[in-house]
C-alpha atoms as a PDB file:
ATOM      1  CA  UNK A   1      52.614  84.302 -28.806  1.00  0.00           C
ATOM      2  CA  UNK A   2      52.783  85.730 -25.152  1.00  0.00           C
ATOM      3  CA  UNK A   3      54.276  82.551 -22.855  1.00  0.00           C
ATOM      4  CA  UNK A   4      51.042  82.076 -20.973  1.00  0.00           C
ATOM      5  CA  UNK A   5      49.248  81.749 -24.552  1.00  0.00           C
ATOM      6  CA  UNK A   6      51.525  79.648 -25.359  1.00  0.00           C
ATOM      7  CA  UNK A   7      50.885  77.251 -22.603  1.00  0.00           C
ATOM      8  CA  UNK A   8      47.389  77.489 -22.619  1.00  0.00           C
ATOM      9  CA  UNK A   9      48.005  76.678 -26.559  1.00  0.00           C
ATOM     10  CA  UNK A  10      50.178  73.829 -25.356  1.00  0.00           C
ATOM     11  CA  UNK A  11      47.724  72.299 -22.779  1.00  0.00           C
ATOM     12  CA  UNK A  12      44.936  72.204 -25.527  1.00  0.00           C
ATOM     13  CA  UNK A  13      47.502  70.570 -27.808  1.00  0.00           C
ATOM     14  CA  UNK A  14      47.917  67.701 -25.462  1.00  0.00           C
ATOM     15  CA  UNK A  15      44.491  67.315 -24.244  1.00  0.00           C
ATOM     16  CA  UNK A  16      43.143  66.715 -27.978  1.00  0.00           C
ATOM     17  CA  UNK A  17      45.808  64.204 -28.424  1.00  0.00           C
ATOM     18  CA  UNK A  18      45.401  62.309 -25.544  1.00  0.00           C
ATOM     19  CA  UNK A  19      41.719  61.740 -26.681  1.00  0.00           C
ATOM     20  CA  UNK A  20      42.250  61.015 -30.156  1.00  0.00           C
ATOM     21  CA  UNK A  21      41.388  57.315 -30.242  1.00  0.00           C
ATOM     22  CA  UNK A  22      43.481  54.442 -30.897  1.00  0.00           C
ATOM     23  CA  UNK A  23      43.689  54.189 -34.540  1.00  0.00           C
ATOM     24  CA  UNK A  24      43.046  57.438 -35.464  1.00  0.00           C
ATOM     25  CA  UNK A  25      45.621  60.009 -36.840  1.00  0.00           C
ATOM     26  CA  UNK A  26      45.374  64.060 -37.007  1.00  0.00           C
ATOM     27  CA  UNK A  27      48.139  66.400 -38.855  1.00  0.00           C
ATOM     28  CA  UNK A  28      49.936  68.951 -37.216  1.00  0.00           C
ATOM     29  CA  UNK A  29      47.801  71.598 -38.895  1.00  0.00           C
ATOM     30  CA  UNK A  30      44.617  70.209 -37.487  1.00  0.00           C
ATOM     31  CA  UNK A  31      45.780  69.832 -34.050  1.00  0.00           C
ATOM     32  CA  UNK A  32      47.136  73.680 -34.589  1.00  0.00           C
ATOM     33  CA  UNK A  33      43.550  74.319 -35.951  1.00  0.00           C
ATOM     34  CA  UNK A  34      42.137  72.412 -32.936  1.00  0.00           C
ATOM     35  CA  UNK A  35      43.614  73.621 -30.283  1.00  0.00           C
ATOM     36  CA  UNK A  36      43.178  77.117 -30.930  1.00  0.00           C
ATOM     37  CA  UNK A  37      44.913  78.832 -33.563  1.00  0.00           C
ATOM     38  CA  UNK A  38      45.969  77.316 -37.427  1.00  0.00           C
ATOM     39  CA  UNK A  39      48.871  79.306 -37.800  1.00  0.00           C
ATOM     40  CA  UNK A  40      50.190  77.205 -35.122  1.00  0.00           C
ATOM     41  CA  UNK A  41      51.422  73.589 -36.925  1.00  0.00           C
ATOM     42  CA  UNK A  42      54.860  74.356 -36.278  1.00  0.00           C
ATOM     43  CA  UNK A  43      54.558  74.758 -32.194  1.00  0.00           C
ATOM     44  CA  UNK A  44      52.890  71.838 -32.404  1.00  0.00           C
ATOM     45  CA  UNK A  45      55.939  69.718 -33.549  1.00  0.00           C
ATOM     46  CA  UNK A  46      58.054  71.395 -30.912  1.00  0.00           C
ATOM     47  CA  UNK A  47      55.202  70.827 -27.715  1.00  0.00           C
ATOM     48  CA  UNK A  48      55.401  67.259 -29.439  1.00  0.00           C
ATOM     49  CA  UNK A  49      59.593  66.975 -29.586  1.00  0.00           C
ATOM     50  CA  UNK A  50      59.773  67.979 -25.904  1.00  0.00           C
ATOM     51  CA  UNK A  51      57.800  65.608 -24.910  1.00  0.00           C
ATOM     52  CA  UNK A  52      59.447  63.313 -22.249  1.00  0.00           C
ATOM     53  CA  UNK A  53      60.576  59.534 -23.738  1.00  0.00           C
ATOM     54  CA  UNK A  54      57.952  57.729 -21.311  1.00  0.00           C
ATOM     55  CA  UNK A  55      54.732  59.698 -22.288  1.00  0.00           C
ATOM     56  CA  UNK A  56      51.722  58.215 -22.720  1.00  0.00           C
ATOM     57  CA  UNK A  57      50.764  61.078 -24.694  1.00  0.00           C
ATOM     58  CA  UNK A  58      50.113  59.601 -28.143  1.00  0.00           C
ATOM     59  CA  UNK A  59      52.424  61.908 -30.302  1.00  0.00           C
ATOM     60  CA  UNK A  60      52.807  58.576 -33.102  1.00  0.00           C
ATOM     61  CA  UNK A  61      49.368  59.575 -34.093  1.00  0.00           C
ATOM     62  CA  UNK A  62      50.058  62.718 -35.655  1.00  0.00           C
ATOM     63  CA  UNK A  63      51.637  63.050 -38.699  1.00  0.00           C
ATOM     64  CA  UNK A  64      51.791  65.425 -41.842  1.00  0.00           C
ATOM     65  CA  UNK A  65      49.363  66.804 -44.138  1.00  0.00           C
ATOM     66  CA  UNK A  66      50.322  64.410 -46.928  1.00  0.00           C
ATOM     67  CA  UNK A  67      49.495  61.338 -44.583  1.00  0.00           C
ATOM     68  CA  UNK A  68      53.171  61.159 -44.469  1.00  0.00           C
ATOM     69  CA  UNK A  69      55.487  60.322 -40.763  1.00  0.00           C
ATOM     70  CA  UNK A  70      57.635  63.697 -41.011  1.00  0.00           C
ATOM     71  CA  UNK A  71      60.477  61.782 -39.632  1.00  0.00           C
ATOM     72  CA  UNK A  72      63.867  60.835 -41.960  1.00  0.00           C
ATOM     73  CA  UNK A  73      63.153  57.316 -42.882  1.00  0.00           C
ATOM     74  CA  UNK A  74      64.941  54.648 -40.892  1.00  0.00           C
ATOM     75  CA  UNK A  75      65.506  57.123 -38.243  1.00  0.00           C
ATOM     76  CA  UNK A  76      64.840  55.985 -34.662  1.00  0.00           C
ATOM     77  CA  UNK A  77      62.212  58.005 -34.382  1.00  0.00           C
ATOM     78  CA  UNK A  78      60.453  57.144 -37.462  1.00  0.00           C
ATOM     79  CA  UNK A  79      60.852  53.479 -36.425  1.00  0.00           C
ATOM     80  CA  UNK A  80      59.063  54.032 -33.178  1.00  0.00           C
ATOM     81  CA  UNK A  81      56.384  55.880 -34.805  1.00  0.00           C
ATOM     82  CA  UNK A  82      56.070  53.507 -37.288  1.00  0.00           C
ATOM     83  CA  UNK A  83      55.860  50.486 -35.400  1.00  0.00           C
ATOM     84  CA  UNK A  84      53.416  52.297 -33.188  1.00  0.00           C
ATOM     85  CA  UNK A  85      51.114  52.648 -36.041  1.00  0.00           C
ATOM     86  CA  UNK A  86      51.397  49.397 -37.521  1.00  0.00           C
ATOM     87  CA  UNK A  87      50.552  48.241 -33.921  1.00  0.00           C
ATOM     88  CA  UNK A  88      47.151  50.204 -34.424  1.00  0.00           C
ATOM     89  CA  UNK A  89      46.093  48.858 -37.629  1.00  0.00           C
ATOM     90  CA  UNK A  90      48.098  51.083 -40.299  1.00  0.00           C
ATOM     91  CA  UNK A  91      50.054  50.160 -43.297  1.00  0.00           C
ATOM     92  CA  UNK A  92      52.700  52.028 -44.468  1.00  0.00           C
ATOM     93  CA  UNK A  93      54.993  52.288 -47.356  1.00  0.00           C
ATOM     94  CA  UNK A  94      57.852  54.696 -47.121  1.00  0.00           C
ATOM     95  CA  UNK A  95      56.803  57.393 -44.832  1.00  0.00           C
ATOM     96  CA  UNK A  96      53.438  57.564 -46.670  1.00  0.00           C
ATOM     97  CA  UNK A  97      50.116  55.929 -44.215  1.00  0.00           C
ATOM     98  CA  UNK A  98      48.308  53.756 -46.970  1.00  0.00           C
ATOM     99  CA  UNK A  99      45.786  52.308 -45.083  1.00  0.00           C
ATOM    100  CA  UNK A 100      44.050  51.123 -41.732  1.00  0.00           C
ATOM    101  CA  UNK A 101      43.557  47.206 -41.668  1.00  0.00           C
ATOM    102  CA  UNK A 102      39.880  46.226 -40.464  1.00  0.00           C
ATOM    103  CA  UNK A 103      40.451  44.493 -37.461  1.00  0.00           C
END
């Protein structure tokens, strides 16, 4: 991918997330899918990884395709995205998303 696709890819990446609602989740495939091109899950990690640590950008909502946090468990980063999710309304056992609470 040429570097202005890839930016273009990158902008649509972050636009979709930052309209995904509270409470919702996407994988990296769909937000590949989404933004352009399928082929694409792994770019979307990286866009996602660079992201700076004060971005409201809500990268906790996307996880993998088997409803899992892709994160080692007990990492820092799997803490933050897991607290970030509980905040929103999801349980979670192990890295697997179980199920939304009805608020």
């Amino acid at each position: 991918m040429a570097n202005q696709e890839t930016e273009a890819f990158k902008v649509q990446v972050l636009f979709i997330l930052a309209h995904l609602p509270s409470g919702d989740v996407i994988s990296y495939g769909e937000l590949a899918k989404q933004a352009g091109n399928t082929r694409y899950a792994r770019l979307v990690a990286r866009i996602l990884k660079h992201l700076p640590s004060d971005t409201t950008i809500p990268w906790h909502r996307v996880i993998n395709s088997k409803q899992r946090i892709s994160f080692n468990e007990g990492s820092d980063a799997y803490l933050r995205q897991k607290s970030r999710l509980e905040d929103e309304g999801w349980e979670i056992s192990g890295q697997r998303l179980i199920q939304k609470e009805a608020h």
